[in-house]
Protein backbone atom coordinates (compact mmCIF):
# COMPACT_ATOMS: atom_id res chain seq x y z
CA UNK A 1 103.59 31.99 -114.44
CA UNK A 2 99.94 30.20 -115.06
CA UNK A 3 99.24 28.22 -111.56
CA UNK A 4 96.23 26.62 -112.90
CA UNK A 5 95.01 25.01 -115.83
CA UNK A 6 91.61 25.87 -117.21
CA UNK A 7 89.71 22.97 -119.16
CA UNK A 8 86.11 22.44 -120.69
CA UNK A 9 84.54 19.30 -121.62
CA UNK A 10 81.19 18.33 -123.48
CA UNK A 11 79.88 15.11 -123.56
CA UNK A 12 76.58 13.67 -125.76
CA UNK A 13 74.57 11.14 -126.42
CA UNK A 14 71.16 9.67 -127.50
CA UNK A 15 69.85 6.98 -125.31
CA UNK A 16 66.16 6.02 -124.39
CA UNK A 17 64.93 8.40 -127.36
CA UNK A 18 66.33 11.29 -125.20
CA UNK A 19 69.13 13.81 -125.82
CA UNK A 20 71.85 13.55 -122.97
CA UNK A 21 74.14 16.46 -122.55
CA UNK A 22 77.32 17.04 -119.96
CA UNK A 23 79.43 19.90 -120.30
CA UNK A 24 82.03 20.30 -117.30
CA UNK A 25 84.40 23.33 -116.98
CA UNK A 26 86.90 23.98 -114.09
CA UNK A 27 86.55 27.19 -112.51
CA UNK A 28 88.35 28.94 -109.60
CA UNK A 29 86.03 30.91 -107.03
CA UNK A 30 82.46 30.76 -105.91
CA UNK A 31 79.52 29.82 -107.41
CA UNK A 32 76.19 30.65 -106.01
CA UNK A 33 73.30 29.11 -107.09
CA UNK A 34 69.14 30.08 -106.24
CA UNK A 35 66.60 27.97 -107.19
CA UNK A 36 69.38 25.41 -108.76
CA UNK A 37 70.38 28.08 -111.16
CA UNK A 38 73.66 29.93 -110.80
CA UNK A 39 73.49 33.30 -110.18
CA UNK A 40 76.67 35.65 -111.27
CA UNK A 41 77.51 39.15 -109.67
CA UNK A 42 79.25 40.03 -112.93
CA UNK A 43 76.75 42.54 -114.80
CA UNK A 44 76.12 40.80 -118.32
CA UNK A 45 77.13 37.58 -117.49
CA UNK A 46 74.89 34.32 -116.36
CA UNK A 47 72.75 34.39 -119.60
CA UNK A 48 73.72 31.17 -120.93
CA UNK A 49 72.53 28.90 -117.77
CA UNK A 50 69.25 31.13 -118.02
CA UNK A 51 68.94 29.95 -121.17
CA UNK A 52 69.78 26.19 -120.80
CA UNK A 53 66.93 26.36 -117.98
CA UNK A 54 64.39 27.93 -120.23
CA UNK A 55 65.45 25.49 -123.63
CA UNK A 56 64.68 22.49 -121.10
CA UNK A 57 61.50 23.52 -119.58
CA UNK A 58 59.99 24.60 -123.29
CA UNK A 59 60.88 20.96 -124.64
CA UNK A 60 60.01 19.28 -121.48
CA UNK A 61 63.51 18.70 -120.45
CA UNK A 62 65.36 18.41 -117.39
CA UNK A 63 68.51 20.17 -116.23
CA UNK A 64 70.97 20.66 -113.30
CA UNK A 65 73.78 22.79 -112.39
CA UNK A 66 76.32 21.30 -109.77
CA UNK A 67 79.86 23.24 -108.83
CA UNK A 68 81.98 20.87 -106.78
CA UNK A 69 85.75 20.67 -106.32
CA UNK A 70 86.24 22.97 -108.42
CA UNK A 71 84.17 21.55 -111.45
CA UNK A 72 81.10 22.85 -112.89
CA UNK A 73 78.78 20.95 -114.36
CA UNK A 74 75.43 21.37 -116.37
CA UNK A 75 73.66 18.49 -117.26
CA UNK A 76 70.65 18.35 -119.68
CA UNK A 77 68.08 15.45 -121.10
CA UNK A 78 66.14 16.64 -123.69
């Protein structure tokens, strides 16, 4: 019997010249975060927020990683 229901959400939109991005996933767990990037203890895994980080910071972006409630959510302005 599934006790919980999974969902993902991504949100975009263009305002001020800039490129606004929200994706929010549920999640069940921990999440650990250094240096306002989460950090997984899974081997292979935790490559995509690495590479959110390092998209923003080349194209002078800005990002953040919250987990809250049960929600996780990465924000970007590009």
């Amino acid at each position: 019997m599934l006790t919980s229901v999974f969902y993902s959400q991504i949100f975009c939109k263009a305002k001020n010249n800039k490129l606004h991005i929200e994706i929010t996933n549920s999640f069940e767990g921990t999440v650990m975060l250094v240096d306002k990037i989460p950090i997984s203890i899974l081997e292979n895994h935790g490559y995509g927020t690495k590479s959110i980080a390092a998209i923003a910071e080349k194209y002078s972006g800005v990002y953040s990683f919250t987990a809250e409630n049960r929600i996780f959510r990465t924000r970007i302005i590009l």
